[in-house]
Structure formats: C-alpha cells, structure tokens
C-alpha atoms as a PDB file:
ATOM      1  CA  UNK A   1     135.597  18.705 101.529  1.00  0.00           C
ATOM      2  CA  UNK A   2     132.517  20.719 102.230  1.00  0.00           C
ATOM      3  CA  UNK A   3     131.344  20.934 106.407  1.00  0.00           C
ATOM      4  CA  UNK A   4     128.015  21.250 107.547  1.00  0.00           C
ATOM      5  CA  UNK A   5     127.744  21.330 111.688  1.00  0.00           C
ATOM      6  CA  UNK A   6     126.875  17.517 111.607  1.00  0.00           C
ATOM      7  CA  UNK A   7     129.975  16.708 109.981  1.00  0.00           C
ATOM      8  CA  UNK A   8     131.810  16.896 106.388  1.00  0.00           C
ATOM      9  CA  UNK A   9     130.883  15.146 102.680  1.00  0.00           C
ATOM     10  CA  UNK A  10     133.534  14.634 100.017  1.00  0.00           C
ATOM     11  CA  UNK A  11     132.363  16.251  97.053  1.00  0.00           C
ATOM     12  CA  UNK A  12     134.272  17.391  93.263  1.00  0.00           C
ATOM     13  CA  UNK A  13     136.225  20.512  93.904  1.00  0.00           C
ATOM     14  CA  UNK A  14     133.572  21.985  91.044  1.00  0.00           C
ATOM     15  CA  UNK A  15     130.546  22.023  93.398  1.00  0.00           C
ATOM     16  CA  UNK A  16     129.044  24.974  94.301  1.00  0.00           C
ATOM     17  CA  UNK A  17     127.655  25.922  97.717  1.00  0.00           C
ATOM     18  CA  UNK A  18     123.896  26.961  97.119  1.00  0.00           C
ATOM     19  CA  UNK A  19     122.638  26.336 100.708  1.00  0.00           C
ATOM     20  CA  UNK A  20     120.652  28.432 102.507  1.00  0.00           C
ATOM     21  CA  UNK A  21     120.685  28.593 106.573  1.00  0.00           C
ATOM     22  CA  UNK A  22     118.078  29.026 109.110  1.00  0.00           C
ATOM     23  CA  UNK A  23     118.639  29.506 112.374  1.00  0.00           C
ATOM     24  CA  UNK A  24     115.968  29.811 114.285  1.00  0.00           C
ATOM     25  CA  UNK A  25     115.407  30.383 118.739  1.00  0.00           C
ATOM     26  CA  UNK A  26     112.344  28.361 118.465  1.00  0.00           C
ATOM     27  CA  UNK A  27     112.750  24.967 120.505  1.00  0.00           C
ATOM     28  CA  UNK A  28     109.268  23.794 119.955  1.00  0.00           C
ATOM     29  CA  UNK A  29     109.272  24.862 115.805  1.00  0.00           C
ATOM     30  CA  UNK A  30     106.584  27.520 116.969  1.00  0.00           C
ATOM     31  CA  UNK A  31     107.263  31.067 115.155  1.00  0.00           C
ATOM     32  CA  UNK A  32     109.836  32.627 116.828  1.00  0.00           C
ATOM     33  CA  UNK A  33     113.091  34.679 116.245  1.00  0.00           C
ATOM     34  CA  UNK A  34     115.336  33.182 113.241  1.00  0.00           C
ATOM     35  CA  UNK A  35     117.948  34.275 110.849  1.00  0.00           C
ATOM     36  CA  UNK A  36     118.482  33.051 106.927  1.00  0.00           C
ATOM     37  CA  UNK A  37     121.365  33.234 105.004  1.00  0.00           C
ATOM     38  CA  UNK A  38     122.117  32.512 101.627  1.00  0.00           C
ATOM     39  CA  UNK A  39     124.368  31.818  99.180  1.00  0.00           C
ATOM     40  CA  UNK A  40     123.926  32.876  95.828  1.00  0.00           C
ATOM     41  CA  UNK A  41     125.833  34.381  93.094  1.00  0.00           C
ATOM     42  CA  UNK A  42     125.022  37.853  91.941  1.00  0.00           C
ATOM     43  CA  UNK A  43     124.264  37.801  87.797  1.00  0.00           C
ATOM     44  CA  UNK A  44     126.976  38.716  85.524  1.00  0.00           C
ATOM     45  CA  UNK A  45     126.540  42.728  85.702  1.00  0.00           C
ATOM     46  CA  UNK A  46     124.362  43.395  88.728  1.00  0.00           C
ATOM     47  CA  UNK A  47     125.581  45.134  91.272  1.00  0.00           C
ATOM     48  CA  UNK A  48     125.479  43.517  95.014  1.00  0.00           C
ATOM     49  CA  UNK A  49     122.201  46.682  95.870  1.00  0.00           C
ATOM     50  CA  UNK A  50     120.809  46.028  92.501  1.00  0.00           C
ATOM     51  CA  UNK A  51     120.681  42.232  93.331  1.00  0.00           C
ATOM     52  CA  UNK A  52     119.485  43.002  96.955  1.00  0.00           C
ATOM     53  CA  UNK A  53     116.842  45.365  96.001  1.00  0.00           C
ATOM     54  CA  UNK A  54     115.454  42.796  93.026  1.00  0.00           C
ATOM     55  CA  UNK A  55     115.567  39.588  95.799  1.00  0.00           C
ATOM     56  CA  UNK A  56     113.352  42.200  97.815  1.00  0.00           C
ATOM     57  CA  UNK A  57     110.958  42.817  94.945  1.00  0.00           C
ATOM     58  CA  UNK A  58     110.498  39.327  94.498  1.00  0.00           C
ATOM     59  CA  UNK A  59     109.872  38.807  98.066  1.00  0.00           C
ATOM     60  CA  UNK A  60     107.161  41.553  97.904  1.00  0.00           C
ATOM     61  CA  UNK A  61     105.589  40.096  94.354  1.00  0.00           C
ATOM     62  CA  UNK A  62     105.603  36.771  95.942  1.00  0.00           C
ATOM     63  CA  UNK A  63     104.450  37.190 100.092  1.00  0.00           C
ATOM     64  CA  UNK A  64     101.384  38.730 101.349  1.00  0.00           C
ATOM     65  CA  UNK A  65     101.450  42.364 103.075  1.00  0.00           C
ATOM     66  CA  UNK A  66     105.947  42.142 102.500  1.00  0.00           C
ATOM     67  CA  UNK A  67     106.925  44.873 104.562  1.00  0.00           C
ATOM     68  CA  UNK A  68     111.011  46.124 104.383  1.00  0.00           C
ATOM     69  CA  UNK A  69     111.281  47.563 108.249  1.00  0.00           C
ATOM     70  CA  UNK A  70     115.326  47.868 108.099  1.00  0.00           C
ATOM     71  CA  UNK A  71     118.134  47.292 106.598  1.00  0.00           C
ATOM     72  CA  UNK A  72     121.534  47.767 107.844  1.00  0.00           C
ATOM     73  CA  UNK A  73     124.801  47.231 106.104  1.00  0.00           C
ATOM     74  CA  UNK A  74     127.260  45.057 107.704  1.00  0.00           C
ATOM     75  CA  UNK A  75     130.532  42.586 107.593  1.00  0.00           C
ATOM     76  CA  UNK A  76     130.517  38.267 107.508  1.00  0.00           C
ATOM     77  CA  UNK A  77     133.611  37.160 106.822  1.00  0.00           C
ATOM     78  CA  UNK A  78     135.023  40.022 105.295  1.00  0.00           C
ATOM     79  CA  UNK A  79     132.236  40.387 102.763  1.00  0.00           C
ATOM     80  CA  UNK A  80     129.608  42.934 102.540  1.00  0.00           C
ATOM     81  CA  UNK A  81     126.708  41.720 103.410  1.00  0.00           C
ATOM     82  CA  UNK A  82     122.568  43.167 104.419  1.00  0.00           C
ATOM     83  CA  UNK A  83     120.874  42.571 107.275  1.00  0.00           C
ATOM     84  CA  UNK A  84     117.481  43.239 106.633  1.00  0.00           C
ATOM     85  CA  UNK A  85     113.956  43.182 109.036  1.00  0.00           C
ATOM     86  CA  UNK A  86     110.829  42.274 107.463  1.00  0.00           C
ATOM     87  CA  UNK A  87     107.457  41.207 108.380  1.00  0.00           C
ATOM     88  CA  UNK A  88     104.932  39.577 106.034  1.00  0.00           C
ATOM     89  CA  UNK A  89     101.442  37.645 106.649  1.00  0.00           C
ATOM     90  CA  UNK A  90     101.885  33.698 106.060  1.00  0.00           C
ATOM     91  CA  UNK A  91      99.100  30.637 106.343  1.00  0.00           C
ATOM     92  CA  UNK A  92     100.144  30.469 109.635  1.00  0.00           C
ATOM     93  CA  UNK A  93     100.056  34.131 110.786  1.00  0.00           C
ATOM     94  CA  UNK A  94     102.222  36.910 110.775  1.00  0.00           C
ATOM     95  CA  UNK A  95     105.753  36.516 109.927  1.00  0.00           C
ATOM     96  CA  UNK A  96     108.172  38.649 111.536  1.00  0.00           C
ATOM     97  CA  UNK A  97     112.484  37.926 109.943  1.00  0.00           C
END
C-alpha cells in the first residue's frame, strides 16, 4: 500500500518510491517560499556528500546564475539528510529554494 495525503493506491510490493515533494506557502502559485524533497537512491559506491555535491553540480551545469547559500546537516526520519538554500535566475525571475 503506498499513501499519498489524498489517499492510498495498491501497488506490487516491488515498486519503488521515486516521488519528489513540493511544498510550497504560495496560495495564489506566485513564487513564494517552498520546500522539495526527493527520493532517490544513491549509486552503488557513492557516498551520501559525494551524491549531494554531484546533484549540486548538476543543478549549477543546468540553472542560470545557481548559487549554494547554505547547507545544513540535519535528521528526517532517522536518516541523514541536507537542507540546502539556493537561489538561481529562472524565465520567470529569480528563484530563491
């Protein structure tokens, strides 16, 4: 059984959760506060900073003006996990997560 907040789907026990999570304090979808979360596995011999920093590159290769402006370690569920600030320019301005 896998639960979302709307509710619960029956899926094979052999599914993976992949999603990714935005929360955001917009109510009218204009830019505003949010948080993402994802779920992905880390590749067979990375460590969890060597993944974090590499997701970071890519974020940098990938989004214009990608600026890291913290990062603080820090506990979901008893897993280690990086919160991280960042601001970058989109179509639609600047982006501030």
């Amino acid at each position: 059984m896998y639960y979302v907040q709307e509710g619960s789907i029956e899926l094979p026990v052999e599914w993976k959760d992949q999603s990714i999570n935005i929360i955001s304090a917009s109510q009218t979808g204009e830019p505003s506060l949010s948080m993402t979360m994802t779920r992905d596995d880390i590749p067979w011999g990375m460590s969890f900073d060597e993944y974090v920093a590499d997701q970071l590159r890519q974020a940098g290769e990938t989004l214009k003006d990608f600026t890291v402006l913290h990062q603080q370690e820090m506990q979901i569920g008893g897993h280690r996990a990086l919160q991280t600030e960042c601001k970058w320019v989109a179509k639609q301005g600047p982006m501030h997560q």
